[in-house]
Protein backbone atom coordinates (compact mmCIF):
# COMPACT_ATOMS: atom_id res chain seq x y z
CA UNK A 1 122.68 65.63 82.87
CA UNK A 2 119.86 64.39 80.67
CA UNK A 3 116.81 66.29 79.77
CA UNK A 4 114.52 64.44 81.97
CA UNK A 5 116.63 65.25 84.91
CA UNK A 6 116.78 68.74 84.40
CA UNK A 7 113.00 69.16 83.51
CA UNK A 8 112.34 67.01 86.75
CA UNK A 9 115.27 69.40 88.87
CA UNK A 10 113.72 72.70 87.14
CA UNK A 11 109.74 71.33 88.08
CA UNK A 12 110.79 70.74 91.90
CA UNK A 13 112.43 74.02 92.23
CA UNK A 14 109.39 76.59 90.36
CA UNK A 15 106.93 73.98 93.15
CA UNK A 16 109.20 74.81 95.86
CA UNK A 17 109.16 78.65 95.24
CA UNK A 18 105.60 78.65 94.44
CA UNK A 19 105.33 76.78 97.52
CA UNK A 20 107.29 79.27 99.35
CA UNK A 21 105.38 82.18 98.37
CA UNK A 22 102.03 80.74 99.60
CA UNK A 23 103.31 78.47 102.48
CA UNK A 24 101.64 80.99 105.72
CA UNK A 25 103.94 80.39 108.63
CA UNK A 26 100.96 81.24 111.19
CA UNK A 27 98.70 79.00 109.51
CA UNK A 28 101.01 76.32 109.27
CA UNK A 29 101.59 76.53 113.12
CA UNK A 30 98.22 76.78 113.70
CA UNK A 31 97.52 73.17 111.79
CA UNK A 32 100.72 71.65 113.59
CA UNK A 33 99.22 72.61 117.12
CA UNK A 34 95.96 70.65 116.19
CA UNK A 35 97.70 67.44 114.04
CA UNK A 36 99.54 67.55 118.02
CA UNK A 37 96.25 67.88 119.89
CA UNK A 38 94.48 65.27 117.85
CA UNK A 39 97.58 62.71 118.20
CA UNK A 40 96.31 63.14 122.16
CA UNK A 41 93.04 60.89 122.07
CA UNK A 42 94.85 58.18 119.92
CA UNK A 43 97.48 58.13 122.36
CA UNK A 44 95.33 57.87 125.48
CA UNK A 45 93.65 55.06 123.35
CA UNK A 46 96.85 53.09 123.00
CA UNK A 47 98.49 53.47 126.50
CA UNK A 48 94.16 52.42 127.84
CA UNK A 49 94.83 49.19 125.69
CA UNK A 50 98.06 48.44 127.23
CA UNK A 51 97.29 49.57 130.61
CA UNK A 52 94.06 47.08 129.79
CA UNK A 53 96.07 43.74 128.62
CA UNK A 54 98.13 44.47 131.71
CA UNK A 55 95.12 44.17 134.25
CA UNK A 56 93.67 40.98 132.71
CA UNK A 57 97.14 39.34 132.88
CA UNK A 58 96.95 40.15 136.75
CA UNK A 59 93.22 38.60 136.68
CA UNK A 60 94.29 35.53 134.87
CA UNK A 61 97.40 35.06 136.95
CA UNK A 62 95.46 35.45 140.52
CA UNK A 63 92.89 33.00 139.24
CA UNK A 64 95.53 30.59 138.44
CA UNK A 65 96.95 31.10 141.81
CA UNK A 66 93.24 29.78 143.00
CA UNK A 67 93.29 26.96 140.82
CA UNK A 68 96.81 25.84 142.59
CA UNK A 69 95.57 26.06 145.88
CA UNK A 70 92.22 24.43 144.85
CA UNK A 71 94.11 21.14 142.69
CA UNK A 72 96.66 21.00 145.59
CA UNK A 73 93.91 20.60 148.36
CA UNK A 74 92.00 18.40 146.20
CA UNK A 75 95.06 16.24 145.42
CA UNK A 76 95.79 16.01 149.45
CA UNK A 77 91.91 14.77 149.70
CA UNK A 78 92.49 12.10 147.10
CA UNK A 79 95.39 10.75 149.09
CA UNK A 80 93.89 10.39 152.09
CA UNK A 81 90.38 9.08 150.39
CA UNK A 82 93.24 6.25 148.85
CA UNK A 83 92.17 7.43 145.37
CA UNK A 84 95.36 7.63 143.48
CA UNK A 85 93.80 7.74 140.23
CA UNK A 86 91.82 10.94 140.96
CA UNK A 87 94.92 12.41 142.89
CA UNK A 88 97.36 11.46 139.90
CA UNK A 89 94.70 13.55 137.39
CA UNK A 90 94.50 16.33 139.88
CA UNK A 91 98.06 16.60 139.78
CA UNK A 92 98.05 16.79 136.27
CA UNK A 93 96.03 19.71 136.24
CA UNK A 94 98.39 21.34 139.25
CA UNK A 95 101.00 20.84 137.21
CA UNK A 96 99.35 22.64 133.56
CA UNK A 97 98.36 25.62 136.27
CA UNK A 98 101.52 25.95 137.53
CA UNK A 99 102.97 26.39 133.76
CA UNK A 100 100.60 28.32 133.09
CA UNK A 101 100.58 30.63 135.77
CA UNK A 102 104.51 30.91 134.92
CA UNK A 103 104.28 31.97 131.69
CA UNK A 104 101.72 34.53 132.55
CA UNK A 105 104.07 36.10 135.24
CA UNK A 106 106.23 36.72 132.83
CA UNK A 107 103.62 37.74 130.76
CA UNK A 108 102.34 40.34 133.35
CA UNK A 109 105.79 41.59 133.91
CA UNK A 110 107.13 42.42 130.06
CA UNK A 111 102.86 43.91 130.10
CA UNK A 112 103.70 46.53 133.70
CA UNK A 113 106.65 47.38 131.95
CA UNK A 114 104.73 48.35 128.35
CA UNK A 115 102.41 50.06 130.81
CA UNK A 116 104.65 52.26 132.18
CA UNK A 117 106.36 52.82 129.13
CA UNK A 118 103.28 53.82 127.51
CA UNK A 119 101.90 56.23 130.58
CA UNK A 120 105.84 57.93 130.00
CA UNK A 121 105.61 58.48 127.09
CA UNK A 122 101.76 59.67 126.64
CA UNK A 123 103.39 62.06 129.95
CA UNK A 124 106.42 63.06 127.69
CA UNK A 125 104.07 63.86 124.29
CA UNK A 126 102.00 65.99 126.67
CA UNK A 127 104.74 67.91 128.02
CA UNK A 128 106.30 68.29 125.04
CA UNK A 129 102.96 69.14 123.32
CA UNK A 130 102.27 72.28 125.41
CA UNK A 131 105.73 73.64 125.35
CA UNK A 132 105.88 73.12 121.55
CA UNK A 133 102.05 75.04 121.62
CA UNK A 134 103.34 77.80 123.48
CA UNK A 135 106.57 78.14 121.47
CA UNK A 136 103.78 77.80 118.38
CA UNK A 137 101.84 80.94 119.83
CA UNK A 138 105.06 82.86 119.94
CA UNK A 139 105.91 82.25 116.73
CA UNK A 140 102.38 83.32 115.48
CA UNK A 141 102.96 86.19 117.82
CA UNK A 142 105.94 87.14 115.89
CA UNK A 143 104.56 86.47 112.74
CA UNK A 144 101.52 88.84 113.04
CA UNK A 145 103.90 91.21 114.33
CA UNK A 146 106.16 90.98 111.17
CA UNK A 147 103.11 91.22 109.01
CA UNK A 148 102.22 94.44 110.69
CA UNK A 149 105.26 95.66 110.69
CA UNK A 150 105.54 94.65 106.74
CA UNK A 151 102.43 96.69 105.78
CA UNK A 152 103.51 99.33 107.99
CA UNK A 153 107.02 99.55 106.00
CA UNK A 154 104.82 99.32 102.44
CA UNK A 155 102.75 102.25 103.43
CA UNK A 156 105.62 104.47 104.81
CA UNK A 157 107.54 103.45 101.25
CA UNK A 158 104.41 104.01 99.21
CA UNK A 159 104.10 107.92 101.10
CA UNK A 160 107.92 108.52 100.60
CA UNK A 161 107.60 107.66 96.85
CA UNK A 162 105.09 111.03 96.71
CA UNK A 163 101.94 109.33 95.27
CA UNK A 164 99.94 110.48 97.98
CA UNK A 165 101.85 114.05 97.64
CA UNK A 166 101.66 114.39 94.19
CA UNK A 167 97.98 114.18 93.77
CA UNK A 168 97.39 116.57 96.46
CA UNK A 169 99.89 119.29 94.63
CA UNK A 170 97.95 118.54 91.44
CA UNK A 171 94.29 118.42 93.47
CA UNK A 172 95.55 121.43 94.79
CA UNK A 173 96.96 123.56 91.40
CA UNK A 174 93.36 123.02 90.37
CA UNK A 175 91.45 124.06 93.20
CA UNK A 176 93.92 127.74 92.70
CA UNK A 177 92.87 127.65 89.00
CA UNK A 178 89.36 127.58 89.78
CA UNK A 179 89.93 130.40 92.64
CA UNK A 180 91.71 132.43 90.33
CA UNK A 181 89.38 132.27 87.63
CA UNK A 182 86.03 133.17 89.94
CA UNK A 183 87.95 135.87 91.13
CA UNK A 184 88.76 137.25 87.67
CA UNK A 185 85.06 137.00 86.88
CA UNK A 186 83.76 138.64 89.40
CA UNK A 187 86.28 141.54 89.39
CA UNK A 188 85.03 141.95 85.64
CA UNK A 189 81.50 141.16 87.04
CA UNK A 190 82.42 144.30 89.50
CA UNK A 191 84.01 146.63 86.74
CA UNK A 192 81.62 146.52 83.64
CA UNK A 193 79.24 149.15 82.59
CA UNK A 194 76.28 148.02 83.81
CA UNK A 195 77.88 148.59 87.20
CA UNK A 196 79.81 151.85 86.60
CA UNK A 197 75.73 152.67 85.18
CA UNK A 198 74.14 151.64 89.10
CA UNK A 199 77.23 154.02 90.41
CA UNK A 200 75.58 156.93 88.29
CA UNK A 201 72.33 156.56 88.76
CA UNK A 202 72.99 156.38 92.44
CA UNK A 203 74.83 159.43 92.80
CA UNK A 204 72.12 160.90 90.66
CA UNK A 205 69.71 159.96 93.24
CA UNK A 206 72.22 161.48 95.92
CA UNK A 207 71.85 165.04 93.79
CA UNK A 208 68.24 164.93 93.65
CA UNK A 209 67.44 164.10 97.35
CA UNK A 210 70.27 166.65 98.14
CA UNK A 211 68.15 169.26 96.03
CA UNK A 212 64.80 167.87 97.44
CA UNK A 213 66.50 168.56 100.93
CA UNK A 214 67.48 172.56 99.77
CA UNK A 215 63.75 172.77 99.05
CA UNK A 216 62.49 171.87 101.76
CA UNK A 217 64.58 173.74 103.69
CA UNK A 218 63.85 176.82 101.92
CA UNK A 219 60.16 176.46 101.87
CA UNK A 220 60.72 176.53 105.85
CA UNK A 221 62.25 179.24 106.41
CA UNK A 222 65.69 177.76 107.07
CA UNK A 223 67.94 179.57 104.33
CA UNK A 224 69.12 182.54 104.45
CA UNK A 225 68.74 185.14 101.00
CA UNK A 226 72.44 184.05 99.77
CA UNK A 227 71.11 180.12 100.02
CA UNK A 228 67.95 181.26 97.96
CA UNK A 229 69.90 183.05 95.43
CA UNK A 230 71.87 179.87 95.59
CA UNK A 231 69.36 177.71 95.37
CA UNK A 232 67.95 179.32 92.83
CA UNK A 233 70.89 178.98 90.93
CA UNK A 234 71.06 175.43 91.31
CA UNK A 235 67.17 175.25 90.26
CA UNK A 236 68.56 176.78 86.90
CA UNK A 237 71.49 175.18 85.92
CA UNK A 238 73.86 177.88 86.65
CA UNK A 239 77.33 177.28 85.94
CA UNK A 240 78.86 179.76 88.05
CA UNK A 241 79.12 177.32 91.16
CA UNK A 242 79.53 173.35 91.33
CA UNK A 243 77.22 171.67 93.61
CA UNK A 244 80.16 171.28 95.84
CA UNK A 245 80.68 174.81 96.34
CA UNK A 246 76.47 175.06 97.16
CA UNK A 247 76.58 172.73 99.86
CA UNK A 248 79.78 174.51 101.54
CA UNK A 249 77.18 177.77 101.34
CA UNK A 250 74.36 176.33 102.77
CA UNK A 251 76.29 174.55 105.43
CA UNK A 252 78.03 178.09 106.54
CA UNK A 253 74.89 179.24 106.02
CA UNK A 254 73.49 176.96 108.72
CA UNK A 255 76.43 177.36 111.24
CA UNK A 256 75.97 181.04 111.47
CA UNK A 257 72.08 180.91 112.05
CA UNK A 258 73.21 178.38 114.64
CA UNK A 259 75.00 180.98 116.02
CA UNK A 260 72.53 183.62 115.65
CA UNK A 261 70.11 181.69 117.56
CA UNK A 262 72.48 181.08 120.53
């Protein structure tokens, strides 16, 4: 094989599979249904023509017809008017008509025959021209259907390969990170000194309202002499009892004036 021939053979088949790859079944349906429905009006057109050479051979062949029976009555009058010279002319003519209107017969009956030809077969294209449209449609039916079903299948293969799945794994490892690491602030946030500092000075407020209370109390009237002595104690800084051990007093201390009173 020479070199032209393959370079020719390898050309033709890279066309073909280029062609291949953008040839679109549905739109190539699409353009055969309208090359068919286009071929229509050209095809009326050529059966009208024929149908239309047909009706002036009738016209010409019923006008010869008249010009028969017109020569032959005129020959009959030259006869009888002894005018052999004008009925020998006349019969001419007849004659020329009669030819004539023989050859159009035949003329008229080869044109009825195109005519119906022509009507059958614009009858047959039309026929065939709606059942090849609706097996068109189908096909474009099934084509759409395949194309659906194509980039269906590509998106189920894309989610199996884990693309999708993978960056919501890594979207969500770093949403945890984050989580983790506010959390770890804020328990340090939660656990430094300037916090364990609030907690002190709040249960140093607790002491003092708790003391404010005792005073009050005892200012009243509402101690007994073991809660002053107590109290006093607590005034002082005495050591001998925790404020724990105060508030048990003055709370037994309260319970048995309770008591008393009742």
């Amino acid at each position: 094989m020479g070199l032209w021939a393959r370079l020719t053979r390898v050309f033709r088949a890279s066309t073909g599979a280029a062609l291949d790859r953008i040839e679109n079944p549905e739109l190539v349906l699409q353009q055969t249904i309208r090359d068919m429905r286009d071929r229509v009006p050209e095809l009326n057109n050529s059966v009208a023509q024929v149908m239309a050479t047909e009706r002036l051979l009738i016209k010409n062949s019923e006008n010869l017809e008249k010009q028969v029976v017109e020569l032959d009555s005129k020959i009959k009058a030259s006869v009888k008017m002894g005018r052999d010279d004008i009925a020998t002319a006349y019969i001419g003519q007849l004659q020329q008509a009669q030819i004539d209107m023989e050859r159009t017969g035949g003329q008229l009956e080869h044109a009825s025959l195109a005519s119906k030809q022509a009507l059958k077969a614009r009858d047959n294209y039309v026929l065939n021209m709606k059942k090849r449209t609706a097996e068109a449609m189908q096909l474009i039916s099934a084509a759409k259907q395949a194309k659906l079903q194509e980039q269906l299948a590509q998106t189920m293969e894309t989610f199996n390969i884990g693309d999708d799945a993978s960056t919501f794994n890594e979207m969500r490892e770093k949403i945890d990170r984050r989580v983790a690491a506010a959390e770890a602030k804020l328990q340090l946030g939660a656990s430094n000194v300037d916090t364990q500092m609030q907690d002190i000075e709040r249960e140093a407020m607790d002491i003092q309202l708790q003391d404010k209370l005792l005073e009050y109390k005892q200012s009243m009237g509402m101690l007994g002499s073991g809660s002053s002595t107590s109290s006093k104690q607590i005034g002082t800084g005495s050591t001998e009892k925790s404020d724990e051990h105060v508030l048990d007093d003055v709370i037994v201390n309260e319970i048995n004036e309770a008591k008393q009173s009742n």
